[in-house]
PDB file of N, CA and C in Angstrom:
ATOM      1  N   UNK A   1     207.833  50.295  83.636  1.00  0.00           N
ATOM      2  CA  UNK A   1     207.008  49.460  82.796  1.00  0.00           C
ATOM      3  C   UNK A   1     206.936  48.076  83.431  1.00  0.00           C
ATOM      4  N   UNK A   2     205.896  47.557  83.442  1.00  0.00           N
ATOM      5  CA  UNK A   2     205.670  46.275  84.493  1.00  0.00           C
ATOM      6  C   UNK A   2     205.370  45.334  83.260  1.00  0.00           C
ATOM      7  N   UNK A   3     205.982  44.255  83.660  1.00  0.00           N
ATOM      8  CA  UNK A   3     205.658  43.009  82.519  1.00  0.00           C
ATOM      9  C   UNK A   3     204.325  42.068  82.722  1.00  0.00           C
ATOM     10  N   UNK A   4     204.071  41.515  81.835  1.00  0.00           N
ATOM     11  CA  UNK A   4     202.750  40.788  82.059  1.00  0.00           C
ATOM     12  C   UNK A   4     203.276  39.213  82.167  1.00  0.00           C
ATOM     13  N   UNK A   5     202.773  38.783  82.983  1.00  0.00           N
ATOM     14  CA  UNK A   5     203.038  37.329  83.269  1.00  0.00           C
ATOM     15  C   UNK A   5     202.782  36.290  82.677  1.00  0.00           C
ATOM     16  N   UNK A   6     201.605  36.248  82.162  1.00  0.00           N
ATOM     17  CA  UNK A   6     200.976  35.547  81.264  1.00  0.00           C
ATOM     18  C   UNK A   6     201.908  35.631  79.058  1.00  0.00           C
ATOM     19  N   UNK A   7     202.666  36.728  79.024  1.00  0.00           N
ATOM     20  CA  UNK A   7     203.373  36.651  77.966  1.00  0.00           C
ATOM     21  C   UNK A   7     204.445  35.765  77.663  1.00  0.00           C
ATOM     22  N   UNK A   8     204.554  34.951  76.540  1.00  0.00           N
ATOM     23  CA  UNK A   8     205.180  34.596  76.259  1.00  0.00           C
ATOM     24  C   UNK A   8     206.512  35.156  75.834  1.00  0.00           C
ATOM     25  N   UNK A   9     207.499  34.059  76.215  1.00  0.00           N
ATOM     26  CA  UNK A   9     208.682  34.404  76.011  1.00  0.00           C
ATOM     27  C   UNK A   9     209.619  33.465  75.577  1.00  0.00           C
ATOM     28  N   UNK A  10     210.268  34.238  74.749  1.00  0.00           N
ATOM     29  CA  UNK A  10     211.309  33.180  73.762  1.00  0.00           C
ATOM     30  C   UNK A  10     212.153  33.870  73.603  1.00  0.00           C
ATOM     31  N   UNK A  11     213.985  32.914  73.185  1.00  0.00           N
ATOM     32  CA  UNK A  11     215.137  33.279  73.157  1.00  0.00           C
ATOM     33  C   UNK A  11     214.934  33.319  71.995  1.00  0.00           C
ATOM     34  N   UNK A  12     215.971  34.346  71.139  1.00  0.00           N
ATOM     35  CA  UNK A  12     216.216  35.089  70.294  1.00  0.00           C
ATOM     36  C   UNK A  12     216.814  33.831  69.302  1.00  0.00           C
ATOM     37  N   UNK A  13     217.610  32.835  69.671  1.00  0.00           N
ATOM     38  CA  UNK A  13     217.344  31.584  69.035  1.00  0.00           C
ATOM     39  C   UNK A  13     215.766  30.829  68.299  1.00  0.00           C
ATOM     40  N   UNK A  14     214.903  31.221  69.368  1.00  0.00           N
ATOM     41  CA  UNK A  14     213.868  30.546  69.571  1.00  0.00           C
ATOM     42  C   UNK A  14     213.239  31.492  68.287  1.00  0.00           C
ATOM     43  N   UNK A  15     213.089  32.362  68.362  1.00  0.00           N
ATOM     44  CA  UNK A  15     212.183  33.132  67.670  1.00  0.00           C
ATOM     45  C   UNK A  15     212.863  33.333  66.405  1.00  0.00           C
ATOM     46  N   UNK A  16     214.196  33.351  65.727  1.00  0.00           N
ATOM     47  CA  UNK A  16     215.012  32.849  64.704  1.00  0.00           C
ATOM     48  C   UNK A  16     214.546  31.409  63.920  1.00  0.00           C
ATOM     49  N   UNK A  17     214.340  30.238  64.924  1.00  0.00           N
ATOM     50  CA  UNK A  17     213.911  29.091  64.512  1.00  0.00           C
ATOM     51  C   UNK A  17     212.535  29.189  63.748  1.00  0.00           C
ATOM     52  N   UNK A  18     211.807  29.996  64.458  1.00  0.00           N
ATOM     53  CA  UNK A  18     210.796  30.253  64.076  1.00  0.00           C
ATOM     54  C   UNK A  18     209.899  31.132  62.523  1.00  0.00           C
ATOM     55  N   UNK A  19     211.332  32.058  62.156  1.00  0.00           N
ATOM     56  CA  UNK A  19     210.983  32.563  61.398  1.00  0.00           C
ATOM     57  C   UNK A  19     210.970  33.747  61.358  1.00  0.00           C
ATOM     58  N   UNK A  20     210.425  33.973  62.803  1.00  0.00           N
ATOM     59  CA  UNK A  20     209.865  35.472  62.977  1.00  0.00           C
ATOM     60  C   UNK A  20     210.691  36.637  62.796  1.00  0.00           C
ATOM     61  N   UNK A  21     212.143  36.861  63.081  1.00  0.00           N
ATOM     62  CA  UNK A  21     213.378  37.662  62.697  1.00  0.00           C
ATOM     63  C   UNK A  21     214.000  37.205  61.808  1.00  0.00           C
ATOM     64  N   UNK A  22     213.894  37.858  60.768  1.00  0.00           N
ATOM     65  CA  UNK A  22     215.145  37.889  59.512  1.00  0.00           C
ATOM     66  C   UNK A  22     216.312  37.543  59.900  1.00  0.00           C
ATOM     67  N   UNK A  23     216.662  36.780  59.069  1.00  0.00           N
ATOM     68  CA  UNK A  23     218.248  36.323  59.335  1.00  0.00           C
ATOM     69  C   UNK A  23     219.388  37.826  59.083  1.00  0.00           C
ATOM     70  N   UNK A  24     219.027  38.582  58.188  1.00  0.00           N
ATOM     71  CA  UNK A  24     219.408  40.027  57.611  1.00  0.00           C
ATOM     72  C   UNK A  24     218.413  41.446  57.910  1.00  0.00           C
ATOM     73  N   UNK A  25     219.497  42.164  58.943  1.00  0.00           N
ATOM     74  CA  UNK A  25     219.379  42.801  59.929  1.00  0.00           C
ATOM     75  C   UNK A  25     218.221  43.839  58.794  1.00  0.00           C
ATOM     76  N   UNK A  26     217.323  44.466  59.364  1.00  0.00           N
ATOM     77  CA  UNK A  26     216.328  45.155  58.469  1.00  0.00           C
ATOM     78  C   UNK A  26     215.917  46.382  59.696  1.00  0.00           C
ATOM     79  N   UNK A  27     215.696  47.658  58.516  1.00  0.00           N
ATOM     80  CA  UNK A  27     214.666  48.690  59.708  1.00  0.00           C
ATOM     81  C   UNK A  27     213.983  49.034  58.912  1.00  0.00           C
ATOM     82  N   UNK A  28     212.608  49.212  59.011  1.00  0.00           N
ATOM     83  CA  UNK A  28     211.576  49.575  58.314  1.00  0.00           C
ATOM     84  C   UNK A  28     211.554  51.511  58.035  1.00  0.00           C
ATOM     85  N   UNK A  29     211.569  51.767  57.280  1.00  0.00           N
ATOM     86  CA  UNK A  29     211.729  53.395  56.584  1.00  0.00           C
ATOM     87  C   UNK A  29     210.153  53.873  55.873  1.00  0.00           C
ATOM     88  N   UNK A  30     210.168  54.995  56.383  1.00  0.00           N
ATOM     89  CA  UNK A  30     208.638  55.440  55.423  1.00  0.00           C
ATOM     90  C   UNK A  30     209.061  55.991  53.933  1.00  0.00           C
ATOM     91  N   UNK A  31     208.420  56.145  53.318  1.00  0.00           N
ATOM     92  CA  UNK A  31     208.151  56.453  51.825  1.00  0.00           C
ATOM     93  C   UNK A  31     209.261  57.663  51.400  1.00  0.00           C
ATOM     94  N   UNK A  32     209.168  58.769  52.365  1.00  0.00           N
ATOM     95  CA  UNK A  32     209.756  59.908  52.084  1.00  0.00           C
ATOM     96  C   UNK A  32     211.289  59.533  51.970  1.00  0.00           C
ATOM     97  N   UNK A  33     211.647  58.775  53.343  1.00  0.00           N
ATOM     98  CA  UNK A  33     213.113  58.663  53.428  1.00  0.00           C
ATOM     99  C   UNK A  33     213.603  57.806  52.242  1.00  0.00           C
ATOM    100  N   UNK A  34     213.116  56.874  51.814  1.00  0.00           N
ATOM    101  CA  UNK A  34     213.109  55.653  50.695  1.00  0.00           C
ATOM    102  C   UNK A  34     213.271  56.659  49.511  1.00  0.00           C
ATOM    103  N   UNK A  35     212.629  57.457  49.278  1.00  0.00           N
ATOM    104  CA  UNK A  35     212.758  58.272  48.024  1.00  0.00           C
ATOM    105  C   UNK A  35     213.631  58.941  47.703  1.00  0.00           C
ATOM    106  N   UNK A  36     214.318  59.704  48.873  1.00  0.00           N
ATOM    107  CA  UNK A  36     215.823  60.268  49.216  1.00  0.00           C
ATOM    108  C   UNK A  36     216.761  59.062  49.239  1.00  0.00           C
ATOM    109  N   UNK A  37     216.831  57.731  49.527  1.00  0.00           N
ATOM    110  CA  UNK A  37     217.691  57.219  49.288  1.00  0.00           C
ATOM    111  C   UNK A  37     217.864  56.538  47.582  1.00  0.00           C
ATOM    112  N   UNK A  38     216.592  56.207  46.822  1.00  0.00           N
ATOM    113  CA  UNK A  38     216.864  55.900  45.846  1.00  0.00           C
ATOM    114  C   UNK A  38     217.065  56.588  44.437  1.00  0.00           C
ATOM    115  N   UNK A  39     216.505  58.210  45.112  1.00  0.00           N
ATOM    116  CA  UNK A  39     217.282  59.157  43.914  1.00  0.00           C
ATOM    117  C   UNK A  39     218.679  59.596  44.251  1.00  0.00           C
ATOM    118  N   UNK A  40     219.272  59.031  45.533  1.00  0.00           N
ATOM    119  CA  UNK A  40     220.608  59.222  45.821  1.00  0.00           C
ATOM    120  C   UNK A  40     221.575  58.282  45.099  1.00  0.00           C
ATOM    121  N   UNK A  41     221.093  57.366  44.001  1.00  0.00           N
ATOM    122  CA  UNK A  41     221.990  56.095  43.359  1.00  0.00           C
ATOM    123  C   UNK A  41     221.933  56.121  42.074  1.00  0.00           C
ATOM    124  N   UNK A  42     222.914  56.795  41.864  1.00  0.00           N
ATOM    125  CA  UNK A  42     223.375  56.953  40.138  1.00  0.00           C
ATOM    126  C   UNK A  42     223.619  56.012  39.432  1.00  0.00           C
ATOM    127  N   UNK A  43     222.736  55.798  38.336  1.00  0.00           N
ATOM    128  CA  UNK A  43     222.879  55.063  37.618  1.00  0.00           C
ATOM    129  C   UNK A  43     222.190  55.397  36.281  1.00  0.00           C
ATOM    130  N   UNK A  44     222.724  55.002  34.866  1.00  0.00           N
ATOM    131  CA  UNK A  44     222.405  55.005  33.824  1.00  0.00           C
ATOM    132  C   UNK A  44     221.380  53.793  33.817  1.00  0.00           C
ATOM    133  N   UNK A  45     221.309  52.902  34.124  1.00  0.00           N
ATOM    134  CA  UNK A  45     220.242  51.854  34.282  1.00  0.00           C
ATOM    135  C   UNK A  45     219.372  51.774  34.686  1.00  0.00           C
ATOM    136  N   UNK A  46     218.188  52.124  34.132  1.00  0.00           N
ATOM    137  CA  UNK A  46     216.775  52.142  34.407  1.00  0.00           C
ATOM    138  C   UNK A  46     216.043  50.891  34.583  1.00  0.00           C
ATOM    139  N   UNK A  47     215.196  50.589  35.570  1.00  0.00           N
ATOM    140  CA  UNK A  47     214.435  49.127  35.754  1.00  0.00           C
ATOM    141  C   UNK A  47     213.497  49.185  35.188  1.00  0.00           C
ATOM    142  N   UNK A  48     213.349  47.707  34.610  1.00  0.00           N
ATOM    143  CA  UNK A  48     211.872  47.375  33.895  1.00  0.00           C
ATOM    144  C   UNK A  48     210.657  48.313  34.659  1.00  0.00           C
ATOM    145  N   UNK A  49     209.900  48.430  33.794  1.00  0.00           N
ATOM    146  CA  UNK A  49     208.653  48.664  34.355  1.00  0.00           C
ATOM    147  C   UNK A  49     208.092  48.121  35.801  1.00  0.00           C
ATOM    148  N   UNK A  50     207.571  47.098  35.474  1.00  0.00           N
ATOM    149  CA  UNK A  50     207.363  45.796  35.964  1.00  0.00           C
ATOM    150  C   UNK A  50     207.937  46.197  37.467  1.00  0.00           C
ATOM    151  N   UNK A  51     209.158  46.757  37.845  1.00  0.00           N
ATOM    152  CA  UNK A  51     210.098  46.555  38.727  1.00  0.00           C
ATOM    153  C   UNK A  51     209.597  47.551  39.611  1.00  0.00           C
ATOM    154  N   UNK A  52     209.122  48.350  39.016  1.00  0.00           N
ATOM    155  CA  UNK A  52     209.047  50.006  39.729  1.00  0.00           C
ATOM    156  C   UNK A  52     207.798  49.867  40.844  1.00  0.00           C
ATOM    157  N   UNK A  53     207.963  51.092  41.654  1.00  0.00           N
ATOM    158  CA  UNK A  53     207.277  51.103  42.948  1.00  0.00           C
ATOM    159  C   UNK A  53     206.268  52.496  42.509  1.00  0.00           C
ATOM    160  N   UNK A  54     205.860  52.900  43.522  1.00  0.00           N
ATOM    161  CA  UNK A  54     204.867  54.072  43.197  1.00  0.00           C
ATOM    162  C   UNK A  54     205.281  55.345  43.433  1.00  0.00           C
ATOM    163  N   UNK A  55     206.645  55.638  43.799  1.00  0.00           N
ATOM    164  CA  UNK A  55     207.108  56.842  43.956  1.00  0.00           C
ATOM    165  C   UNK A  55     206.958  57.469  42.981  1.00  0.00           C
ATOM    166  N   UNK A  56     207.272  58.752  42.910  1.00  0.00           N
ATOM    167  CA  UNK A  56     207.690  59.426  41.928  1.00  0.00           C
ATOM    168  C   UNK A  56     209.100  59.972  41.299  1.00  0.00           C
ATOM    169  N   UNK A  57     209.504  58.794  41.087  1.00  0.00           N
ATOM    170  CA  UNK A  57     211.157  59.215  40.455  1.00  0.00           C
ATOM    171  C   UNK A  57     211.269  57.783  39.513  1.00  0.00           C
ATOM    172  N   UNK A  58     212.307  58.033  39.127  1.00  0.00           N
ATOM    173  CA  UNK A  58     212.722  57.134  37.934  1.00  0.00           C
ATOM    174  C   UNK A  58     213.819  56.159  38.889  1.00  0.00           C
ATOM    175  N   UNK A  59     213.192  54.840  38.648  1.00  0.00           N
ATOM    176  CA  UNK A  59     214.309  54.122  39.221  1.00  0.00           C
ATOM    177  C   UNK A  59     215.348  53.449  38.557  1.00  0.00           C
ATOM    178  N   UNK A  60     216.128  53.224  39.365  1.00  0.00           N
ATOM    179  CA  UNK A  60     217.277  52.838  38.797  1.00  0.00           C
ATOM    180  C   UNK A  60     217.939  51.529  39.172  1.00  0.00           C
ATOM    181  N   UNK A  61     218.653  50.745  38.806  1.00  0.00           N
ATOM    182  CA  UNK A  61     219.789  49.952  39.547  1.00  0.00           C
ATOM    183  C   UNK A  61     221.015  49.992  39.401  1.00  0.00           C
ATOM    184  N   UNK A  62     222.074  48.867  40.241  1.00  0.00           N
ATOM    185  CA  UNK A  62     223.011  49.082  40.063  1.00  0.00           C
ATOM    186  C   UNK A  62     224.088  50.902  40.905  1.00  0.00           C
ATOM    187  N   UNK A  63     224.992  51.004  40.609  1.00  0.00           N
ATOM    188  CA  UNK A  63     225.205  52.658  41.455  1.00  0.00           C
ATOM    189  C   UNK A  63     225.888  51.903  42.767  1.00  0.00           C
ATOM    190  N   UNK A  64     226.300  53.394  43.126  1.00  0.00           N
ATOM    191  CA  UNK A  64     226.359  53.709  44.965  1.00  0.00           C
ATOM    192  C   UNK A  64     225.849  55.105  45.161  1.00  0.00           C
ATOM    193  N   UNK A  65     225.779  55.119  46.483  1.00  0.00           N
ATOM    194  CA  UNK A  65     225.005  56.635  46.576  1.00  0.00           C
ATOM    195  C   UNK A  65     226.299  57.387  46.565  1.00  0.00           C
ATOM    196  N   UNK A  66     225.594  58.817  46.116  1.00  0.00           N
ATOM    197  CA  UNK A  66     226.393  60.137  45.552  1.00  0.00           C
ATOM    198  C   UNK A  66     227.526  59.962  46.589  1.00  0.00           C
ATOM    199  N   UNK A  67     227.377  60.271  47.908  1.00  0.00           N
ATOM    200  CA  UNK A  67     228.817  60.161  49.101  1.00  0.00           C
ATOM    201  C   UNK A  67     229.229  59.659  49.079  1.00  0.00           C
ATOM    202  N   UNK A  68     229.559  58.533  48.217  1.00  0.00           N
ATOM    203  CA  UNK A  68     230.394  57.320  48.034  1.00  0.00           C
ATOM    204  C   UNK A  68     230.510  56.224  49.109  1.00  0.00           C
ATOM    205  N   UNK A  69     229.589  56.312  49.831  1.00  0.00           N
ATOM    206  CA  UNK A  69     229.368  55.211  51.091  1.00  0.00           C
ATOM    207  C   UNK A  69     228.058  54.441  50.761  1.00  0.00           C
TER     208      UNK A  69
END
């Protein structure tokens, strides 16, 4: 893979200052996997309306997931 010369480049400081990377490490997940993780969290506590996303499950807060991790 050959780099382009003309690209800009910035230290990982630099681009922190900036905004552009979260200070809190993040990976972006599609819909399916998200849905497996949030019917994996037991809880008697149901979220407002208001709160809920478009899946199809009942959400919840509060919990840990079923494996206890």
């Amino acid at each position: 893979m050959s780099t382009i010369e003309y690209a800009i480049r910035q230290t990982t400081d630099q681009v922190r200052e900036a905004g552009v990377i979260p200070n809190i490490p993040t990976q972006p997940l599609g819909y399916e996997d998200a849905q497996k993780f949030l019917e994996a969290l037991p809880s008697d506590m149901e979220v407002n309306q208001t709160w809920r996303g478009a899946l199809p499950i009942t959400y919840h807060y509060g919990g840990a997931l079923t494996d206890g991790k």
